[in-house]
PDB file of N, CA and C in Angstrom:
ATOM      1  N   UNK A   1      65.253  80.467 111.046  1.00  0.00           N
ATOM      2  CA  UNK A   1      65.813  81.567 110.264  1.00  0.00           C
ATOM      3  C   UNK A   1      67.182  81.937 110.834  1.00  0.00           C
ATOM      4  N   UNK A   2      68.000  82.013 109.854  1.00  0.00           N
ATOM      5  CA  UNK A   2      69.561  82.456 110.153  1.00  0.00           C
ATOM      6  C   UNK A   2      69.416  84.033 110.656  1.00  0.00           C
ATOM      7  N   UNK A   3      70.429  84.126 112.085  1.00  0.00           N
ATOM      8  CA  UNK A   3      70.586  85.651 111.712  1.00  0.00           C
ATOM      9  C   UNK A   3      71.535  86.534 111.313  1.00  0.00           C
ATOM     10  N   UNK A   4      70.982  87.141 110.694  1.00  0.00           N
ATOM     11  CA  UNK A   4      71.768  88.078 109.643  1.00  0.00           C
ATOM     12  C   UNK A   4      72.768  88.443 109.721  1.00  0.00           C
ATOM     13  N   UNK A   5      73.435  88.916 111.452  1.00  0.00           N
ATOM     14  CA  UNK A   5      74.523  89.238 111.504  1.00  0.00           C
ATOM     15  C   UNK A   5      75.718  87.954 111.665  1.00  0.00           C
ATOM     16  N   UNK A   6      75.118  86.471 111.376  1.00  0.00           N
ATOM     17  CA  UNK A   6      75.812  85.225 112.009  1.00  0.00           C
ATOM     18  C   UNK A   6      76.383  85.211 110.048  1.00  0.00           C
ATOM     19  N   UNK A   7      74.688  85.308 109.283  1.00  0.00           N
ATOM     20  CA  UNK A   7      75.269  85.040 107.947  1.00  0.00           C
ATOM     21  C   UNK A   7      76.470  86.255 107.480  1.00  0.00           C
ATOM     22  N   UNK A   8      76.630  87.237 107.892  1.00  0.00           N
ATOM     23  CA  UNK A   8      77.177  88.470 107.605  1.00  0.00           C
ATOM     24  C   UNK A   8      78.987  87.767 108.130  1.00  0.00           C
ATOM     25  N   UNK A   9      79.000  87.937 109.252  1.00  0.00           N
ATOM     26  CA  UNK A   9      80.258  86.960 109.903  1.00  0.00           C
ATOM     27  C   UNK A   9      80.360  85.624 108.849  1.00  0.00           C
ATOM     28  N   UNK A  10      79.857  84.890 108.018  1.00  0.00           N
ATOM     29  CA  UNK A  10      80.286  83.886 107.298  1.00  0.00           C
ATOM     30  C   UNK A  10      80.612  84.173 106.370  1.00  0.00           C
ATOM     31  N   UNK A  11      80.173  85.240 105.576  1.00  0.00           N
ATOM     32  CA  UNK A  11      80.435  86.005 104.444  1.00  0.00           C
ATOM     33  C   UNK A  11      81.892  86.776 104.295  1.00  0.00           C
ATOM     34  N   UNK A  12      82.060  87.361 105.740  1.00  0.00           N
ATOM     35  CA  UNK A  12      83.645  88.044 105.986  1.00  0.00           C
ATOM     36  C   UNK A  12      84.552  86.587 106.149  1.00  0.00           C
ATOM     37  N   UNK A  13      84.450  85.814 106.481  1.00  0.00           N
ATOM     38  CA  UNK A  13      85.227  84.171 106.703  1.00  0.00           C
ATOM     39  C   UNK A  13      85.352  83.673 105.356  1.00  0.00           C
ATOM     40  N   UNK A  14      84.301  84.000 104.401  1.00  0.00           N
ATOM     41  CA  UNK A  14      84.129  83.558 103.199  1.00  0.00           C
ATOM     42  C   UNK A  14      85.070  83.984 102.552  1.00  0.00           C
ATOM     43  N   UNK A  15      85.414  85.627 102.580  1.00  0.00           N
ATOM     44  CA  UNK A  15      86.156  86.557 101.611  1.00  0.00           C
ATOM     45  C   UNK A  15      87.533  86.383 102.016  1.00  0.00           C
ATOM     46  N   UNK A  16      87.912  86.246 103.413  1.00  0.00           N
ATOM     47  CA  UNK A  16      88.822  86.374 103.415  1.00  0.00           C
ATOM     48  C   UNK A  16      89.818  84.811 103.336  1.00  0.00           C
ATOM     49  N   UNK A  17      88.828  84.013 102.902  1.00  0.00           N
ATOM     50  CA  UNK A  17      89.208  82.534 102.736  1.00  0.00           C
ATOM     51  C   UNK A  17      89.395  82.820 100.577  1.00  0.00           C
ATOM     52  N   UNK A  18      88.757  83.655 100.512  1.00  0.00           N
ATOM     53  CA  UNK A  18      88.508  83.358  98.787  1.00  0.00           C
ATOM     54  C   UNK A  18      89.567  83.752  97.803  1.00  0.00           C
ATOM     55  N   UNK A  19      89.667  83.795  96.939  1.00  0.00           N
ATOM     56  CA  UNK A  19      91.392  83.438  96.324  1.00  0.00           C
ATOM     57  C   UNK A  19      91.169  85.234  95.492  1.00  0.00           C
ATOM     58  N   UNK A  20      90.212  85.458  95.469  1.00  0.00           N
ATOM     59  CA  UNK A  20      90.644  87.198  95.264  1.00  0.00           C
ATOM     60  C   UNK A  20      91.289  88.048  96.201  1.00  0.00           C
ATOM     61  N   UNK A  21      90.849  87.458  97.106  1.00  0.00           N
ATOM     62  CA  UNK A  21      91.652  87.553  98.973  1.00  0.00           C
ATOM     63  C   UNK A  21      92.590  87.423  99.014  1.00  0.00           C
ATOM     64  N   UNK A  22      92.714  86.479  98.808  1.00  0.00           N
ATOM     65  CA  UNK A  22      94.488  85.581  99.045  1.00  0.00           C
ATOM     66  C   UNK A  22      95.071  86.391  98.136  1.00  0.00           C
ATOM     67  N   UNK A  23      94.560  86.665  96.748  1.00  0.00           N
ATOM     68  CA  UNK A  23      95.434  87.406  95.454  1.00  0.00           C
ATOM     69  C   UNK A  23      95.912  88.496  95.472  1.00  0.00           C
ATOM     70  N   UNK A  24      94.916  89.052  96.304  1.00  0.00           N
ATOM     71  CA  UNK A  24      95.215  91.017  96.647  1.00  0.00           C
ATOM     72  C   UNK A  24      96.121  90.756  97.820  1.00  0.00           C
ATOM     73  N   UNK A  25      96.068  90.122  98.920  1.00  0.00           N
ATOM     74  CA  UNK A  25      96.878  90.266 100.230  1.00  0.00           C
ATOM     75  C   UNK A  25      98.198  89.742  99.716  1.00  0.00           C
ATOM     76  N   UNK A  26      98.750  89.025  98.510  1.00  0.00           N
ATOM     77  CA  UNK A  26      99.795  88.469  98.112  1.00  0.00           C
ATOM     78  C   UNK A  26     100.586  89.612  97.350  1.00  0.00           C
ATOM     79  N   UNK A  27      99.929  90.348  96.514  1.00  0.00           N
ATOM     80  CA  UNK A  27     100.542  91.649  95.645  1.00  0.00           C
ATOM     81  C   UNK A  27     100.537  92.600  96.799  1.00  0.00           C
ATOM     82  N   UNK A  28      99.500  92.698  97.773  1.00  0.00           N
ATOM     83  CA  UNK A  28     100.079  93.787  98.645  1.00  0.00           C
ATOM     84  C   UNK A  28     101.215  93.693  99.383  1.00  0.00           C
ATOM     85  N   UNK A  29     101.388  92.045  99.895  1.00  0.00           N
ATOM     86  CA  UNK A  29     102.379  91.853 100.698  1.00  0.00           C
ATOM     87  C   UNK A  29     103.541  92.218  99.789  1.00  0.00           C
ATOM     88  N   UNK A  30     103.615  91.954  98.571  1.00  0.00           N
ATOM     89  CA  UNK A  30     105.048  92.066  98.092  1.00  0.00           C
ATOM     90  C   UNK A  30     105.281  93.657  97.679  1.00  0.00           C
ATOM     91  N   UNK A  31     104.717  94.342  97.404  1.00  0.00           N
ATOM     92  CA  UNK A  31     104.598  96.221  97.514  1.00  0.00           C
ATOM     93  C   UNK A  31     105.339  96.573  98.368  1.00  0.00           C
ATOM     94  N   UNK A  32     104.479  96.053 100.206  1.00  0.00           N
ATOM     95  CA  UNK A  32     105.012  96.247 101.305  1.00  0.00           C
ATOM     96  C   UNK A  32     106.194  95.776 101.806  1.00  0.00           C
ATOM     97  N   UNK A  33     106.594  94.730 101.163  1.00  0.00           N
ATOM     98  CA  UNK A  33     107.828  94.384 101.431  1.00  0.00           C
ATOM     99  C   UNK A  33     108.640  94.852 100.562  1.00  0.00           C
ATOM    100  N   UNK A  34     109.002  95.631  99.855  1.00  0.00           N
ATOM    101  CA  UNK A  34     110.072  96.035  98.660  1.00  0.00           C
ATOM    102  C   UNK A  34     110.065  97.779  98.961  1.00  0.00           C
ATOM    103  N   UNK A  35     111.084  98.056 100.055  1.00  0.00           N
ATOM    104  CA  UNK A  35     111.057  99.161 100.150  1.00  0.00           C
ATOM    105  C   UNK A  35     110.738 100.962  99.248  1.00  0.00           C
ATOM    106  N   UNK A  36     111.237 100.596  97.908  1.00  0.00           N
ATOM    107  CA  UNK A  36     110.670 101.359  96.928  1.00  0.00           C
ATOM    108  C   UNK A  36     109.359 101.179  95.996  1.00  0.00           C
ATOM    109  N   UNK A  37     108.955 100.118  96.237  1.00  0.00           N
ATOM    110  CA  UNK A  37     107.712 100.027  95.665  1.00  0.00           C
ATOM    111  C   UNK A  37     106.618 100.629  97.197  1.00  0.00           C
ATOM    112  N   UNK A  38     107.070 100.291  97.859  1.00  0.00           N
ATOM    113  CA  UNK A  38     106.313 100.711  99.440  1.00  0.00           C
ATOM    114  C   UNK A  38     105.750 101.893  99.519  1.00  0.00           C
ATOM    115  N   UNK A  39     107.304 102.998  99.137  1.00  0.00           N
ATOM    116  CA  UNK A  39     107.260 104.556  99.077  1.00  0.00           C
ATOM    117  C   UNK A  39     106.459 105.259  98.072  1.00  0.00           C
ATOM    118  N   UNK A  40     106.611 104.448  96.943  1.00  0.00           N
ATOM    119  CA  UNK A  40     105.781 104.666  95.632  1.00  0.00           C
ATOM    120  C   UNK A  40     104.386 104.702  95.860  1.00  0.00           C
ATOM    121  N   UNK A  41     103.966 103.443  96.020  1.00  0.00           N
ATOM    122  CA  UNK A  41     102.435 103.259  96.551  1.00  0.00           C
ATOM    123  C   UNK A  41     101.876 104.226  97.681  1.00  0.00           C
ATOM    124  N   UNK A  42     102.767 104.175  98.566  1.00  0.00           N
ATOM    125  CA  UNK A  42     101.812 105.094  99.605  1.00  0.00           C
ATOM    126  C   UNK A  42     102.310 106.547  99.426  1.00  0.00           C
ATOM    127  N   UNK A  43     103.026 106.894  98.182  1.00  0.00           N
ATOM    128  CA  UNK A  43     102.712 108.365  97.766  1.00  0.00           C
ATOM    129  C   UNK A  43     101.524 108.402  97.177  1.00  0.00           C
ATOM    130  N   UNK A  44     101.593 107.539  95.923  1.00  0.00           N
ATOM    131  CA  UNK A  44      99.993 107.450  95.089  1.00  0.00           C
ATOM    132  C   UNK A  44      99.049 107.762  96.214  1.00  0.00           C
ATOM    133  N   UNK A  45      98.707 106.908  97.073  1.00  0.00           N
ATOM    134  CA  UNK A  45      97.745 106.628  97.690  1.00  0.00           C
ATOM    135  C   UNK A  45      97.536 108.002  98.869  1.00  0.00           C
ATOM    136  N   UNK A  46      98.756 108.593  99.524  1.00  0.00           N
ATOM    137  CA  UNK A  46      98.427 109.915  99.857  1.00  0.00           C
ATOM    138  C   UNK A  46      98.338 110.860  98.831  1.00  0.00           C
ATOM    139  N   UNK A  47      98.439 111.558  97.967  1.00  0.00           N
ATOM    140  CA  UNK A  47      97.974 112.105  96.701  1.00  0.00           C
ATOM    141  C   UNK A  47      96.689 111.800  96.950  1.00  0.00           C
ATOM    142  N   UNK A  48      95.932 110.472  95.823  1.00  0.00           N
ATOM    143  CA  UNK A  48      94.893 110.198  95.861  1.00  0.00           C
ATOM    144  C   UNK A  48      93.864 110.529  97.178  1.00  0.00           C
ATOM    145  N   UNK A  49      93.849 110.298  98.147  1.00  0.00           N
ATOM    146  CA  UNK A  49      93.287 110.233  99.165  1.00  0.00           C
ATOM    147  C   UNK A  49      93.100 112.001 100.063  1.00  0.00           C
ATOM    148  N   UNK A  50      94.287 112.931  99.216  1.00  0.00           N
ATOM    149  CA  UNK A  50      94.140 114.483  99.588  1.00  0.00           C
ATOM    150  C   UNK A  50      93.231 114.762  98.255  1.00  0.00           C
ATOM    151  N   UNK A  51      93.158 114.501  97.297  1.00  0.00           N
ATOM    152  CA  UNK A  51      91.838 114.722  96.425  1.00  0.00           C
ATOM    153  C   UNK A  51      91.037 114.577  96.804  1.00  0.00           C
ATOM    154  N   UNK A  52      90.664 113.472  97.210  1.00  0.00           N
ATOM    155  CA  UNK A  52      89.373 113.110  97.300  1.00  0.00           C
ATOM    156  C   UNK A  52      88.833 113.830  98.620  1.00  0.00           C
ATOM    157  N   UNK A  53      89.623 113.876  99.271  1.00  0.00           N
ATOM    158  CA  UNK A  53      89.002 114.919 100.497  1.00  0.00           C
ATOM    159  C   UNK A  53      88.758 116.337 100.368  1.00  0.00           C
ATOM    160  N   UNK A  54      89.634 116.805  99.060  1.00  0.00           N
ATOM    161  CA  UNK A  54      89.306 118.172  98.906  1.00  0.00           C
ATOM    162  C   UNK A  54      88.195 118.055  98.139  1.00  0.00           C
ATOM    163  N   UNK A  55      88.280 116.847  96.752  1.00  0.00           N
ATOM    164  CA  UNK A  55      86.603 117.144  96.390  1.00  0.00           C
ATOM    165  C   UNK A  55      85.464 117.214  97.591  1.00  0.00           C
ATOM    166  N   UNK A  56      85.671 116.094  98.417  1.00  0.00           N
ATOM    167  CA  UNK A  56      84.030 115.854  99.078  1.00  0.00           C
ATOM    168  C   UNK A  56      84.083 117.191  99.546  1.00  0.00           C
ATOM    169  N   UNK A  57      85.299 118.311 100.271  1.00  0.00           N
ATOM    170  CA  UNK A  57      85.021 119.150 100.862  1.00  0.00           C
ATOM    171  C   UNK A  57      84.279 120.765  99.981  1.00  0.00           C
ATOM    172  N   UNK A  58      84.721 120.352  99.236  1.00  0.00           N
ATOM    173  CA  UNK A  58      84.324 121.228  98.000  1.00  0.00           C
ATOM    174  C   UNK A  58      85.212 122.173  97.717  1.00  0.00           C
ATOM    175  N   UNK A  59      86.379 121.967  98.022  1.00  0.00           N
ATOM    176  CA  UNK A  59      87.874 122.666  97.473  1.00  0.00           C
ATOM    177  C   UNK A  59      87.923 122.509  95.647  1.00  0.00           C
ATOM    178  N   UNK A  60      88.842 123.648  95.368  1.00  0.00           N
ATOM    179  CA  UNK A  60      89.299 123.374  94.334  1.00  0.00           C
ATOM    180  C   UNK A  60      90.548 122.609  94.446  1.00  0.00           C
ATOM    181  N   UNK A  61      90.698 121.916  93.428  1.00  0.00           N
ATOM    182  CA  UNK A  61      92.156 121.044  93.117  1.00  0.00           C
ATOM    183  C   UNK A  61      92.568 121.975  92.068  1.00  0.00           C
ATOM    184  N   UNK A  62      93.885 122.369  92.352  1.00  0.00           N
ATOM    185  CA  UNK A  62      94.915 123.376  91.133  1.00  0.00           C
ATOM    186  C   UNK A  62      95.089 122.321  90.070  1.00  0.00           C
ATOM    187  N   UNK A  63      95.257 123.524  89.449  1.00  0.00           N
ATOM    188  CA  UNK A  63      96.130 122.529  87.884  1.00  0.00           C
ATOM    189  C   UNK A  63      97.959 121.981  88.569  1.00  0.00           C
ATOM    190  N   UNK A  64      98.220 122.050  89.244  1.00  0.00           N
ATOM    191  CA  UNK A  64      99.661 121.677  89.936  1.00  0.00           C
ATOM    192  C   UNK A  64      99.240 120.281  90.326  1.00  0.00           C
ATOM    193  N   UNK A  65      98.140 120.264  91.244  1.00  0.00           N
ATOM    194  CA  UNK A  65      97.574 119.115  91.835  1.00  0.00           C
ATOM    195  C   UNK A  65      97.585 118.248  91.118  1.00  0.00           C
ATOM    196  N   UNK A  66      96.959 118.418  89.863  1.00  0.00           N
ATOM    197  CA  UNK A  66      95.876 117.774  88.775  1.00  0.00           C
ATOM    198  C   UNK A  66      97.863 116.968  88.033  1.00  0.00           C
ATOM    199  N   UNK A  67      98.299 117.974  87.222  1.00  0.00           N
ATOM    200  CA  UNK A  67      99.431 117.546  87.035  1.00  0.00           C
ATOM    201  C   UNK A  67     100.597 116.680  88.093  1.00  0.00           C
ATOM    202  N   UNK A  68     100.593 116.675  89.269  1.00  0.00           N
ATOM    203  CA  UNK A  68     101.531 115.817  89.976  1.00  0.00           C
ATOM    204  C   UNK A  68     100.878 114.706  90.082  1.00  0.00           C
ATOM    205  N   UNK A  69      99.144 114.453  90.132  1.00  0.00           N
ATOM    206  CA  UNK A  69      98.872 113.063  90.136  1.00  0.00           C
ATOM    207  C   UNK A  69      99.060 112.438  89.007  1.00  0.00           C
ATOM    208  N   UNK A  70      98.565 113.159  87.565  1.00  0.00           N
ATOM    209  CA  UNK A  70      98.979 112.642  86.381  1.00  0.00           C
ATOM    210  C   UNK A  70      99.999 112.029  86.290  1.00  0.00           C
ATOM    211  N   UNK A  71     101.340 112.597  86.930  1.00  0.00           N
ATOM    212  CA  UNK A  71     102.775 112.061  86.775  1.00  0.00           C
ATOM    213  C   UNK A  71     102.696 110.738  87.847  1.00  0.00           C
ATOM    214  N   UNK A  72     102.337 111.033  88.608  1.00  0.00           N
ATOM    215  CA  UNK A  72     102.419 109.829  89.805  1.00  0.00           C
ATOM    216  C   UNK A  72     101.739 108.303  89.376  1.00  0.00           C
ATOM    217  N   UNK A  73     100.640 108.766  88.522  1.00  0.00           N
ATOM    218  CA  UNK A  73      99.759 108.025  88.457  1.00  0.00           C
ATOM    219  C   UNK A  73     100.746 107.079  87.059  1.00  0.00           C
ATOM    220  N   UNK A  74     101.225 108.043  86.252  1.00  0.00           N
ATOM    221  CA  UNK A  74     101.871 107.430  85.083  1.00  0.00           C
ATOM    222  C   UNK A  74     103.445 106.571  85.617  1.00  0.00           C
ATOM    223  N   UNK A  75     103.750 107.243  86.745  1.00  0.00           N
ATOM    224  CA  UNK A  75     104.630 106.583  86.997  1.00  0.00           C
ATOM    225  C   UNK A  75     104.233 104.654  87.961  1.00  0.00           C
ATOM    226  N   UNK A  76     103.395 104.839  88.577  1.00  0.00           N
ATOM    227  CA  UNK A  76     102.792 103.606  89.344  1.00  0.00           C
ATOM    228  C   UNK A  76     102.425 102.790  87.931  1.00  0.00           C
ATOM    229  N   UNK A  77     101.840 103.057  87.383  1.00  0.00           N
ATOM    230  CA  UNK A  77     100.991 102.618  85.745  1.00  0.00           C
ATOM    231  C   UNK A  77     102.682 101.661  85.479  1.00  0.00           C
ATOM    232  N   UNK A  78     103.761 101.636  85.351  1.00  0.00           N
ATOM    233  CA  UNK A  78     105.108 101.228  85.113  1.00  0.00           C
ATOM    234  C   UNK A  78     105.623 100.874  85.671  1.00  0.00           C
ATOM    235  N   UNK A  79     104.995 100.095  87.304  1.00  0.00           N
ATOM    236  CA  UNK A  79     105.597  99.523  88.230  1.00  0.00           C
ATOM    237  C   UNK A  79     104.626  98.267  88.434  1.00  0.00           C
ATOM    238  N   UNK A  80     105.607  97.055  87.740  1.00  0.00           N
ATOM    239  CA  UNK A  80     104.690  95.974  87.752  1.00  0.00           C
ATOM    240  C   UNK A  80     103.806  95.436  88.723  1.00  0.00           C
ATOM    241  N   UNK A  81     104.455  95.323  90.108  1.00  0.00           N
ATOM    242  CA  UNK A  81     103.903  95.151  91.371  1.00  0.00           C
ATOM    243  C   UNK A  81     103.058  96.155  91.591  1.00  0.00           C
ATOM    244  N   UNK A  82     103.009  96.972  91.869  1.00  0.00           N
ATOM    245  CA  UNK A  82     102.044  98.088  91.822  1.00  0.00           C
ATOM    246  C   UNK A  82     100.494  98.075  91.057  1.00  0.00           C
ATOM    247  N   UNK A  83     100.570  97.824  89.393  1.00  0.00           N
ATOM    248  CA  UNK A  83      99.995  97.910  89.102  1.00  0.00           C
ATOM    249  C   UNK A  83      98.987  96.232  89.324  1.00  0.00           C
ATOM    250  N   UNK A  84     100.013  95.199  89.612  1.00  0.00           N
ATOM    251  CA  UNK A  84      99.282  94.098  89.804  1.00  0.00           C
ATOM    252  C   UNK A  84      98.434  94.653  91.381  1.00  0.00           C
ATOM    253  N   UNK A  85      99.111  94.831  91.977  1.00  0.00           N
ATOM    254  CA  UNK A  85      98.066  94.894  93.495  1.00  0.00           C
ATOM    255  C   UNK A  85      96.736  95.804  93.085  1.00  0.00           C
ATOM    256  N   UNK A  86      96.605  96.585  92.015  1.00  0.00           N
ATOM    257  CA  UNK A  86      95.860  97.763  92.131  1.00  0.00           C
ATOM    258  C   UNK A  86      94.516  96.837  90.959  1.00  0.00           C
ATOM    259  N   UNK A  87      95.362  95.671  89.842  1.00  0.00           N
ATOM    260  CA  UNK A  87      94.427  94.918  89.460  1.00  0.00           C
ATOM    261  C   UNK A  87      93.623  93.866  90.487  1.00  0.00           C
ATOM    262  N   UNK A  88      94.237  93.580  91.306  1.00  0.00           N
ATOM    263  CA  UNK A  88      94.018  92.636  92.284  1.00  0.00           C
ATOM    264  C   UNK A  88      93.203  93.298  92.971  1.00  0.00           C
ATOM    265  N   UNK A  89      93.092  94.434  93.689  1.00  0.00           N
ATOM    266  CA  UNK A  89      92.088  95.175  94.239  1.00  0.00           C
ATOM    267  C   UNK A  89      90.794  95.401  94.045  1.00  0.00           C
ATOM    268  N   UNK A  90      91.236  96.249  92.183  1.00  0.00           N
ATOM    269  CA  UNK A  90      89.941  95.713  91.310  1.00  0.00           C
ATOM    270  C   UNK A  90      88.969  95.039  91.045  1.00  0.00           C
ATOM    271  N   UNK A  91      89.756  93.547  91.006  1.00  0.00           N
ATOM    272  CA  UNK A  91      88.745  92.120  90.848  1.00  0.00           C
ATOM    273  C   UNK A  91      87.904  92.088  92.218  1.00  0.00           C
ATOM    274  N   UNK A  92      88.844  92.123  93.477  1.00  0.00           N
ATOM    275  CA  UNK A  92      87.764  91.978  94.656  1.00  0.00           C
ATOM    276  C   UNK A  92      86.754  92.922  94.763  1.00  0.00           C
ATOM    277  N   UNK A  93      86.565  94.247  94.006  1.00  0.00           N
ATOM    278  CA  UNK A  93      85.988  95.378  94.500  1.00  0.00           C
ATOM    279  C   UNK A  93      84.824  94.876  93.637  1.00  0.00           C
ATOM    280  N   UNK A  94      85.240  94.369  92.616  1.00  0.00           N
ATOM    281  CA  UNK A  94      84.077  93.777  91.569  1.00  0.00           C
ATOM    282  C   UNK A  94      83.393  92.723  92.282  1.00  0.00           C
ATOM    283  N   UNK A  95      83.737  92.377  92.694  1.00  0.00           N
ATOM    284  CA  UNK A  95      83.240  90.649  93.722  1.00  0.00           C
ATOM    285  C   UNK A  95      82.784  90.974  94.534  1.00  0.00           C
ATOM    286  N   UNK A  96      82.680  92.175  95.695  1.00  0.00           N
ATOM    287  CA  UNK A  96      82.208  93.065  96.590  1.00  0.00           C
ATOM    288  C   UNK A  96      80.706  93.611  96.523  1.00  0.00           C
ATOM    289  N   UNK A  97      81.369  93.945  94.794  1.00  0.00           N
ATOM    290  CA  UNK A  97      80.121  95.144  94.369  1.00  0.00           C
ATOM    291  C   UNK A  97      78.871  94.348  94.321  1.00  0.00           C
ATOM    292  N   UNK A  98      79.185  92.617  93.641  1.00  0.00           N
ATOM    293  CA  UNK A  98      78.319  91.383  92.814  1.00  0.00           C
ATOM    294  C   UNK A  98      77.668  91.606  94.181  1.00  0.00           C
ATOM    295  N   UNK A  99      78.488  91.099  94.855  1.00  0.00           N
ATOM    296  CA  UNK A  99      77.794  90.573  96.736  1.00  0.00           C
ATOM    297  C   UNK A  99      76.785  91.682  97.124  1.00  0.00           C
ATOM    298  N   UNK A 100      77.046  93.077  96.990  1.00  0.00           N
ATOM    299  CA  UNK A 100      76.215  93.806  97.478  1.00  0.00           C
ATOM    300  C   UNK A 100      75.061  94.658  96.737  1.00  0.00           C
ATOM    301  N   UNK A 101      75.167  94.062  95.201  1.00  0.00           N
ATOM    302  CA  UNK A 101      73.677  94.072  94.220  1.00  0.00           C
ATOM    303  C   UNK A 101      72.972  93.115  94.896  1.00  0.00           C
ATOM    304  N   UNK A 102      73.654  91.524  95.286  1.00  0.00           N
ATOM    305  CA  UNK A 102      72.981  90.702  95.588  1.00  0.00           C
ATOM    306  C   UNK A 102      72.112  90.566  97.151  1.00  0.00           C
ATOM    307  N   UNK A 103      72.841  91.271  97.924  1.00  0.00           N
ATOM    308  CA  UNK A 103      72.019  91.153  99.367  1.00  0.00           C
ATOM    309  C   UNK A 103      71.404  92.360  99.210  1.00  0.00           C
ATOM    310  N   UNK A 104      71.494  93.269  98.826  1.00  0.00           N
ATOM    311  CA  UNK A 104      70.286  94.564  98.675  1.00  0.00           C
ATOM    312  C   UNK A 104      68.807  94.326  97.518  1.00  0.00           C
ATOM    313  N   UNK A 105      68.896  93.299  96.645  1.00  0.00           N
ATOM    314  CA  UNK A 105      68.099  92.832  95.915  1.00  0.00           C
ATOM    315  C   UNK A 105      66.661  93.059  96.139  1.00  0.00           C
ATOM    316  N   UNK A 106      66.525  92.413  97.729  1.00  0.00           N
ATOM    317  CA  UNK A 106      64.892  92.688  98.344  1.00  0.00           C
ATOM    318  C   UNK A 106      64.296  93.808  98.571  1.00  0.00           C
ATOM    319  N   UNK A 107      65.219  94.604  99.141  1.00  0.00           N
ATOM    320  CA  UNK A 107      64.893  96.096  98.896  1.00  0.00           C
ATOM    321  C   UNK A 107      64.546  96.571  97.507  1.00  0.00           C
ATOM    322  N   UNK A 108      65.381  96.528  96.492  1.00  0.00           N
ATOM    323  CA  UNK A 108      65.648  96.667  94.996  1.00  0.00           C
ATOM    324  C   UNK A 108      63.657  96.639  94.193  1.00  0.00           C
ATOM    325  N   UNK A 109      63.743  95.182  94.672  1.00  0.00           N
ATOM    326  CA  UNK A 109      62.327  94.572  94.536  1.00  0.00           C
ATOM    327  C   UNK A 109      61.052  94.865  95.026  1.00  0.00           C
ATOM    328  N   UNK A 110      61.392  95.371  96.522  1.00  0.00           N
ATOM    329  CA  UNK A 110      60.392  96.149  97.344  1.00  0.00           C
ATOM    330  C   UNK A 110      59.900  97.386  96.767  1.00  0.00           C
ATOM    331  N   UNK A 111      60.606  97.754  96.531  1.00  0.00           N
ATOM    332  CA  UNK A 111      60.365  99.722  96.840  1.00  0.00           C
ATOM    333  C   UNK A 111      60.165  99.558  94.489  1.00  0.00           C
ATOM    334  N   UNK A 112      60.669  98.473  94.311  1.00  0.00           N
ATOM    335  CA  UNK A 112      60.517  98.863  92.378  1.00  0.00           C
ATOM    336  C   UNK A 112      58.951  98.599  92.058  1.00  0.00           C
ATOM    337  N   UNK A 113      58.128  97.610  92.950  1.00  0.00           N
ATOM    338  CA  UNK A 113      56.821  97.026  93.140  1.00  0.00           C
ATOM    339  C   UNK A 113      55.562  98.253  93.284  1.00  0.00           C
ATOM    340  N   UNK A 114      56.272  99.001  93.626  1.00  0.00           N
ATOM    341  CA  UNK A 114      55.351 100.596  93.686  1.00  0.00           C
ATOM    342  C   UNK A 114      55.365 101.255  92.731  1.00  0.00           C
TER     343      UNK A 114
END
């Protein structure tokens, strides 16, 4: 029997060998390298990332809030690179998600058997 954490380590070798890999680290690299697409993105992404901390915390988000991401968000939405890295992200997160319906399965099966 394989162990789990050897198959787990082949699986990270796997992904980061796999061409959704390669696809996202290629649109990110070029974001990161293009000084205004750089600034752009990691505004989105600080924005985004002060939401989400005020939701989990149980803050309200203002209507100011709500409106500057709208704009931010519409503005990234019009930045080709941008929006490719954020499709590219996508696809792997989908490929992620497949992988982890699929190794939780036995559980899935276990506990549905009751």
């Amino acid at each position: 029997m394989a162990n789990l954490y050897d198959l787990a380590y082949d699986l990270e070798k796997g992904l980061r060998e796999s061409e959704e890999f390669k696809n996202l680290k290629e649109a990110y690299e070029a974001v990161m390298n293009d000084e205004s697409s750089k600034r752009m993105f990691d505004n989105f992404r600080e924005i985004q990332i002060t939401l989400q901390q005020k939701q989990m915390q149980g803050e309200e988000i203002t209507p100011e809030e709500v409106d500057q991401a709208r704009k931010t968000v519409e503005l990234v939405q019009q930045h080709t690179g941008i929006t490719k890295l954020m499709e590219q992200e996508q696809h792997l997160n989908n490929v992620i998600n497949d992988i982890s319906r699929i190794i939780t399965k036995p559980l899935e099966e276990l506990y549905s058997d009751n």
